[in-house]
Protein backbone atom coordinates (compact mmCIF):
# COMPACT_ATOMS: atom_id res chain seq x y z
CA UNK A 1 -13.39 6.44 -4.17
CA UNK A 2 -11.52 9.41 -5.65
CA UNK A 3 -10.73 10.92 -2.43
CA UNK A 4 -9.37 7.01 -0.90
CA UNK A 5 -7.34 7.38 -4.08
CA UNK A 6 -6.16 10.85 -3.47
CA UNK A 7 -5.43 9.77 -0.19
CA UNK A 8 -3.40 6.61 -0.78
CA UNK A 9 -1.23 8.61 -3.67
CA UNK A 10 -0.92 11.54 -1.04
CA UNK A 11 0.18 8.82 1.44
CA UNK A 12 2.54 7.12 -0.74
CA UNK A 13 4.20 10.14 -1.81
CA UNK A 14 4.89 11.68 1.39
CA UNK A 15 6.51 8.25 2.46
CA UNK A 16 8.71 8.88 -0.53
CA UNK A 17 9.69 11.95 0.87
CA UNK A 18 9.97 11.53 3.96
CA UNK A 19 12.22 8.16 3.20
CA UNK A 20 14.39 10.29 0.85
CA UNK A 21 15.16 12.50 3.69
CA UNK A 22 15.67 9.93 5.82
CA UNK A 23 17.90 8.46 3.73
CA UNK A 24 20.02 11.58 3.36
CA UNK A 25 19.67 11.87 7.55
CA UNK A 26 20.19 8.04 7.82
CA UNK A 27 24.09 7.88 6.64
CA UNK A 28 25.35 9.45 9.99
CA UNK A 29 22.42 8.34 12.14
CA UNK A 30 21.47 4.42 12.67
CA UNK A 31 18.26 5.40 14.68
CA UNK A 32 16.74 6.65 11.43
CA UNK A 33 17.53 3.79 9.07
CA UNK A 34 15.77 1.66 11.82
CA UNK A 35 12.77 4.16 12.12
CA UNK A 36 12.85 4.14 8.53
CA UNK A 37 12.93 -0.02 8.40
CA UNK A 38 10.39 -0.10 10.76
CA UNK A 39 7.66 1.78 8.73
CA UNK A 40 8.46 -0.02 5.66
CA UNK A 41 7.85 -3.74 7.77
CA UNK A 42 4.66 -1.88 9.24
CA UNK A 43 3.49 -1.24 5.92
CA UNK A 44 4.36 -4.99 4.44
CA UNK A 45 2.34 -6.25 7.79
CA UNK A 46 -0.48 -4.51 7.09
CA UNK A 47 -0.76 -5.82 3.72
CA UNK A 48 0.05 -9.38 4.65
CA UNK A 49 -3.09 -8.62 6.91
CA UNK A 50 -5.82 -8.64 4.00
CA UNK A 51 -7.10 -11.44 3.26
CA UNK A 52 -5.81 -13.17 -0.12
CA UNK A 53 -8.13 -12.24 -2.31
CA UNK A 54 -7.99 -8.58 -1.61
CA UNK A 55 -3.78 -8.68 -1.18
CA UNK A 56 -3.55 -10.29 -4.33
CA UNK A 57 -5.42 -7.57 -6.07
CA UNK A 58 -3.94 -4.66 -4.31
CA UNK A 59 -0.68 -6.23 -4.99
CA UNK A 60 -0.77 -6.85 -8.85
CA UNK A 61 -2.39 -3.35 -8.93
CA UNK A 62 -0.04 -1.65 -7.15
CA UNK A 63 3.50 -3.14 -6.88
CA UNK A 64 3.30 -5.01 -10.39
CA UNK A 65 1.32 -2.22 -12.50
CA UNK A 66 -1.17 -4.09 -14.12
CA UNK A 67 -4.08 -2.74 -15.15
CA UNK A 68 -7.54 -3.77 -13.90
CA UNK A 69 -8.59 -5.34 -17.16
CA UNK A 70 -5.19 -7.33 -16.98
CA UNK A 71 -5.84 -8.29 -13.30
CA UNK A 72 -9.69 -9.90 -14.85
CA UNK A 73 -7.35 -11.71 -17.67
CA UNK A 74 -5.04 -13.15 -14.70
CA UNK A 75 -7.79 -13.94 -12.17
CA UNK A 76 -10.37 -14.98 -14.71
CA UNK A 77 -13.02 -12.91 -12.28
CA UNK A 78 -15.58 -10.44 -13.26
CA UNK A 79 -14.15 -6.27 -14.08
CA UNK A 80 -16.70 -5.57 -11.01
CA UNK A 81 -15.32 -8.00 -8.53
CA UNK A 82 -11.54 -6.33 -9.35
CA UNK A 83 -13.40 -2.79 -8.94
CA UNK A 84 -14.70 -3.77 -5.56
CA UNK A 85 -11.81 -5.79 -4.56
CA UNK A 86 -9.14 -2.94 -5.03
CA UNK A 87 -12.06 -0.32 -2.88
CA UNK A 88 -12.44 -2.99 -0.11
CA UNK A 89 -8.18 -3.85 0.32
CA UNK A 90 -7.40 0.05 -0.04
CA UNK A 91 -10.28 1.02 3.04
CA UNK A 92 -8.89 -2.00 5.08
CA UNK A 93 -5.65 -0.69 4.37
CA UNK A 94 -6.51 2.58 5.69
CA UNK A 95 -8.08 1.31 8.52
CA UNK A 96 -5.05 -1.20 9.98
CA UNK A 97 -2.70 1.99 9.31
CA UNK A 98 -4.83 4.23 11.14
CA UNK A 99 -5.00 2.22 13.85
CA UNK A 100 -1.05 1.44 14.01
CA UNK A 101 -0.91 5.20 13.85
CA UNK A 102 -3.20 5.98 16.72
């Protein structure tokens, strides 16, 4: 799980990069801001993809912060079922970009 972590973290912060320089590219060139618009939409889709239990998860994890032991106060489900939740939405994930990618 460390290495889907790594992975993920890797992933997000080259996306970071790259949209920074994109950004900076972007100001004289509309192609970019679209190529840039397009990956963040492919990203969203992919999300929107999971199924609800595992994209609500994912998404209090990740875009709201909350810990996993807040996500079991909010969900009322077990610390395990958060655990497994989070693994499961973060290899599907990885699998629909993968196979946008390829």
């Amino acid at each position: 799980m460390s290495s889907l972590k790594t992975w993920i973290i890797k992933r997000i912060v080259s996306q970071i990069d790259d949209e920074d320089q994109l950004k900076q590219e972007s100001k004289n060139d509309p192609e970019i801001e679209i190529r840039l618009q397009e990956e963040k939409q492919e990203l969203l889709n992919a999300v929107l993809e999971l199924s609800i239990s595992l994209r609500e998860v994912l998404i209090l994890f990740y875009y709201h912060g909350y810990s996993e032991k807040e996500i079991v106060n909010i969900l009322k489900i077990p610390a395990g079922t958060v655990r497994s939740r989070l693994y499961r939405s973060k290899e599907n994930l990885k699998h629909q970009l993968e196979l946008e990618r390829n």
